[in-house]
C-alpha atoms as a PDB file:
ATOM      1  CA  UNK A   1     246.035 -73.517 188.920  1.00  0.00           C
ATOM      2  CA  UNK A   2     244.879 -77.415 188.923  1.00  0.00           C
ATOM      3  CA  UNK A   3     245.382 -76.875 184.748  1.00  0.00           C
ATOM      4  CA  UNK A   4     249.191 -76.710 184.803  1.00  0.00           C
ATOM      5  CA  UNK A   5     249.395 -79.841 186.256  1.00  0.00           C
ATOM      6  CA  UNK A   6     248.238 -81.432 184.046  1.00  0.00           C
ATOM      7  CA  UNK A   7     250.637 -80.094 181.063  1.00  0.00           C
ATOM      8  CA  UNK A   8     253.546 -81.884 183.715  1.00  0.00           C
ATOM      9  CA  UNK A   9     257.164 -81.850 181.922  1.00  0.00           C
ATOM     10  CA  UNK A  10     255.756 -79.863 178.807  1.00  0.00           C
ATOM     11  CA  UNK A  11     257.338 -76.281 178.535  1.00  0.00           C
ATOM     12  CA  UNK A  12     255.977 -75.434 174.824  1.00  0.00           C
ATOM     13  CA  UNK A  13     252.241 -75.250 173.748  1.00  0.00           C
ATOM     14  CA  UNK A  14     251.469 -74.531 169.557  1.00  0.00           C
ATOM     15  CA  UNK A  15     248.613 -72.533 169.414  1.00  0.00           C
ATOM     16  CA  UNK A  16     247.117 -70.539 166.330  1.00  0.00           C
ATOM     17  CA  UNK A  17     250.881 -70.773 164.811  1.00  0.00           C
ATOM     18  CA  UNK A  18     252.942 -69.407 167.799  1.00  0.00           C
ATOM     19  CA  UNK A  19     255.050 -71.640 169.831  1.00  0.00           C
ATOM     20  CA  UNK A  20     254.410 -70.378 173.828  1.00  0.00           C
ATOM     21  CA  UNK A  21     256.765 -70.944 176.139  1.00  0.00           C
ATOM     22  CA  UNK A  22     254.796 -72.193 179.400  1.00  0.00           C
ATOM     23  CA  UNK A  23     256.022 -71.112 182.810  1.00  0.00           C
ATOM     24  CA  UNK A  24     256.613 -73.778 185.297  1.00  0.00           C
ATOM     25  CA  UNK A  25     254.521 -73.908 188.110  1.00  0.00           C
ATOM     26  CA  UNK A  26     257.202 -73.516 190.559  1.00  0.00           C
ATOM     27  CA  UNK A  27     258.262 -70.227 188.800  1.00  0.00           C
ATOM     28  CA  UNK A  28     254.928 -68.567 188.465  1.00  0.00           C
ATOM     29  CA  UNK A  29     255.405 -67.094 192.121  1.00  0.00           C
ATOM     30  CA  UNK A  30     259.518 -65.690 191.315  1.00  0.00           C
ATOM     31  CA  UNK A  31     259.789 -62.195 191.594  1.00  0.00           C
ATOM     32  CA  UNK A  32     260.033 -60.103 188.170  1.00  0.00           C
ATOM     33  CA  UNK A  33     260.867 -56.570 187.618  1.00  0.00           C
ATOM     34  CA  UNK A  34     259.279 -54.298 185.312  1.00  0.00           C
ATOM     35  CA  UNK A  35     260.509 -50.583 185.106  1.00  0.00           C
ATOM     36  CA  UNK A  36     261.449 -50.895 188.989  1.00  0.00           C
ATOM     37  CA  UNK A  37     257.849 -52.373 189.733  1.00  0.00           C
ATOM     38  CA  UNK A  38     257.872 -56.041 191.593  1.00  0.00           C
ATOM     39  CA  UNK A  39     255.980 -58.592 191.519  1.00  0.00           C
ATOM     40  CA  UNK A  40     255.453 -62.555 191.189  1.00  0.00           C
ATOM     41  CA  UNK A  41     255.688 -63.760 187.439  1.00  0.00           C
ATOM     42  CA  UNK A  42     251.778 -64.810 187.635  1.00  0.00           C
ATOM     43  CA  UNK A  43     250.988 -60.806 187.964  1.00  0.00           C
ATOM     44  CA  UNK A  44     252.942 -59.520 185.416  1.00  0.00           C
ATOM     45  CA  UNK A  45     250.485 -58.347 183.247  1.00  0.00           C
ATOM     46  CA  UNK A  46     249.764 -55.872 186.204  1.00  0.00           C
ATOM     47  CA  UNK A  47     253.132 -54.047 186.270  1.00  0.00           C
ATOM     48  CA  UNK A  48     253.292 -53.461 182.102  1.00  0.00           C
ATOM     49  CA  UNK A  49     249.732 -52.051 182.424  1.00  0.00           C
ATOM     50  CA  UNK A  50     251.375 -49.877 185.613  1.00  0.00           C
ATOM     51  CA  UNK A  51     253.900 -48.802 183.506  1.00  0.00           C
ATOM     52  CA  UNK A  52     251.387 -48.415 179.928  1.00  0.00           C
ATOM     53  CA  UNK A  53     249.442 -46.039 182.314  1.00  0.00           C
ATOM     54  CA  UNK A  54     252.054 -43.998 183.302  1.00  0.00           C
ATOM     55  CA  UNK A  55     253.739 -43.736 180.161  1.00  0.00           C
ATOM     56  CA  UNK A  56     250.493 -43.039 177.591  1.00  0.00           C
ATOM     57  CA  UNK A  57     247.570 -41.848 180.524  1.00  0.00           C
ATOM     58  CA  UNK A  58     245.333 -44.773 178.339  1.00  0.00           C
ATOM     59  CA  UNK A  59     242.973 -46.366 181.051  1.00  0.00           C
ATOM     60  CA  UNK A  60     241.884 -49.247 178.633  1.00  0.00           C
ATOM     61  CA  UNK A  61     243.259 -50.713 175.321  1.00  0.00           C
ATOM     62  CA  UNK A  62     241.543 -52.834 172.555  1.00  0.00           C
ATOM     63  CA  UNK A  63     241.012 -56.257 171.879  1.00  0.00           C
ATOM     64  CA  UNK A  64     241.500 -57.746 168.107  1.00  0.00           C
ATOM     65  CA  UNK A  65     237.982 -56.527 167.325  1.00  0.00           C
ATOM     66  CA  UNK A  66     238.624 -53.260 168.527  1.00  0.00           C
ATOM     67  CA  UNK A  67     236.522 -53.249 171.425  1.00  0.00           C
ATOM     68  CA  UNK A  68     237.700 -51.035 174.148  1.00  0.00           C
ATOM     69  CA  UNK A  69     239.025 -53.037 177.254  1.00  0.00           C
ATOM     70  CA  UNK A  70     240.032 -51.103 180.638  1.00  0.00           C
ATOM     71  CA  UNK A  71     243.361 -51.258 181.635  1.00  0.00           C
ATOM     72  CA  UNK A  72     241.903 -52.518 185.092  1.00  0.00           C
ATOM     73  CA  UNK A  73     240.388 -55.531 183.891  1.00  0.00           C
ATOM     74  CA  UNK A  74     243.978 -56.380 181.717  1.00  0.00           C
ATOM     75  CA  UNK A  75     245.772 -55.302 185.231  1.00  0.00           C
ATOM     76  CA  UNK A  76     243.714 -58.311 186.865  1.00  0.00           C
ATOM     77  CA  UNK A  77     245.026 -61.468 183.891  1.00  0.00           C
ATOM     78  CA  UNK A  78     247.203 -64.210 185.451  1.00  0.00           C
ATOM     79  CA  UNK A  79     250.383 -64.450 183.105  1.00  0.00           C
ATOM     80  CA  UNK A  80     251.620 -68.240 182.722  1.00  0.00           C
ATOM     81  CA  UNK A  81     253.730 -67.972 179.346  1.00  0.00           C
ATOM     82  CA  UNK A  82     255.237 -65.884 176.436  1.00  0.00           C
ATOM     83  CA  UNK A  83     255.995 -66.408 173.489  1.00  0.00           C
ATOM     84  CA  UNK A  84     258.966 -63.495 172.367  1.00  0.00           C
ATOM     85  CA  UNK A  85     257.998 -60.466 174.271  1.00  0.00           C
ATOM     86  CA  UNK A  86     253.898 -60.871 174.155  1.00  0.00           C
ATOM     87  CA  UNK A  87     253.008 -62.288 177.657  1.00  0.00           C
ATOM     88  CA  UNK A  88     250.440 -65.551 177.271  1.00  0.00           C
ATOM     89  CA  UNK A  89     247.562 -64.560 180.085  1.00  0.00           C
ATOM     90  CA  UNK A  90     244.098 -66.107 181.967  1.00  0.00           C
ATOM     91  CA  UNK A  91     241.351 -63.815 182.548  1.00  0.00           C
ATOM     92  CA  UNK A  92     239.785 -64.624 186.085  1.00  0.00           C
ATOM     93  CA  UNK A  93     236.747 -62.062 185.368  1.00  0.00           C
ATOM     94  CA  UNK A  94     235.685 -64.066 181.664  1.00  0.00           C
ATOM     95  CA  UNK A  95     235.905 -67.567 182.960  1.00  0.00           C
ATOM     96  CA  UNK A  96     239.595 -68.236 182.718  1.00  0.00           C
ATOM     97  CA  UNK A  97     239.182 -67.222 178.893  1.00  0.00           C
ATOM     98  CA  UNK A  98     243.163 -67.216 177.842  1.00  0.00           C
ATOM     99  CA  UNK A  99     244.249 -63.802 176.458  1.00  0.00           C
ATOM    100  CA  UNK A 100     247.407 -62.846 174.282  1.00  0.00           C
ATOM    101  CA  UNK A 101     248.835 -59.394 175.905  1.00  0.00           C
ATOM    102  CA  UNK A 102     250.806 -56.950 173.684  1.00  0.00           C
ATOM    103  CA  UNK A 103     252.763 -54.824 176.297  1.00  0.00           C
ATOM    104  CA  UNK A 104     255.678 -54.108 174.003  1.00  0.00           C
ATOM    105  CA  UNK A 105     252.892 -53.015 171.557  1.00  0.00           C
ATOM    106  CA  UNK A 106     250.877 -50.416 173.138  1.00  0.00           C
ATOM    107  CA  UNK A 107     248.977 -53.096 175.523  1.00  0.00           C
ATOM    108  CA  UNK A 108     246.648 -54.474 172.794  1.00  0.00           C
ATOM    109  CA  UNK A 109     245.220 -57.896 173.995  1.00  0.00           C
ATOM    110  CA  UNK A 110     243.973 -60.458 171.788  1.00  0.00           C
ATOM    111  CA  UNK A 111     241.187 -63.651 172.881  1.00  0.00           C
ATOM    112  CA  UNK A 112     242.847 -66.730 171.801  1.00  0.00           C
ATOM    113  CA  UNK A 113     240.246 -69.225 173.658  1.00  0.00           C
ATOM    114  CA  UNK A 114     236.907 -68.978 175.546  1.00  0.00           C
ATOM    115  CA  UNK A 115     238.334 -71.228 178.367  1.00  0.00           C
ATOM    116  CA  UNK A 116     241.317 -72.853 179.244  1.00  0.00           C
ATOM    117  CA  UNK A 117     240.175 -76.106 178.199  1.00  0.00           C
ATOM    118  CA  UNK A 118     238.985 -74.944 174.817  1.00  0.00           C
ATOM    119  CA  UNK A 119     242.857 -73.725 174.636  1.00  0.00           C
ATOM    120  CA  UNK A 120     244.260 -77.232 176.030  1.00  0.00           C
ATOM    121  CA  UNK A 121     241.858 -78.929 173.447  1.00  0.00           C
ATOM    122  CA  UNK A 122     243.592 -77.242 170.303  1.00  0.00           C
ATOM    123  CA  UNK A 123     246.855 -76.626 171.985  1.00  0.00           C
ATOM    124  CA  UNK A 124     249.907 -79.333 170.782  1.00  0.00           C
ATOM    125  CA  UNK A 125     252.243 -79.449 173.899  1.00  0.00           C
ATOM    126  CA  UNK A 126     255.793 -80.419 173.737  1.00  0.00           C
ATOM    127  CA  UNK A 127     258.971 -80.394 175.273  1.00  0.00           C
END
């Protein structure tokens, strides 16, 4: 992920009036558990979607305009912050378009950017 680089010493990004807590790049391959599930930090988003699955039988959720994501393509983000318990995610499949994921909230995603540099563009980064 060339893009974290250049954020360097910044841990925080202010975007649409949250304040994200970015994950260092030397932590985005630690090991995290979610309801017994492993996995490095980067995949998270795969394990609450394991456990969403098992829990409700839902194979997809909905996006902020209600349209009807599969759990499959939300398994597949790359998580690289949070911001309380709502995991801050990249979608390989749309172009690296950055994602909001609800897990705590019945898996409901939300499209914050097209890209990630449309997201760096209007982000504020701080320590």
């Amino acid at each position: 992920m060339l893009w974290l680089a250049g954020i360097g010493k910044k841990t925080c990004a202010h975007f649409g009036g949250r304040e994200w807590e970015l994950t260092p790049r030397e932590k985005l391959l630690e090991i995290v558990n979610v309801d017994g599930n492993k996995a490095p930090y980067i995949n998270q988003a795969e394990l609450f979607v394991k456990s969403l699955v098992e829990c409700t039988g839902c194979s997809s959720t909905a996006d902020q305009d209600g349209n009807e994501i599969p759990s499959t393509r939300v398994a597949g983000f790359l998580t690289v912050g949070y911001d309380n318990e709502d995991l801050l995610c990249l979608d390989p499949s749309d172009g690296f378009s950055v994602w909001c994921f609800y897990p705590c909230d019945g898996g409901d995603i939300e499209k914050l950017a097209d890209s990630v540099d449309q997201w760096m563009n209007q982000a504020q980064l701080s320590d």
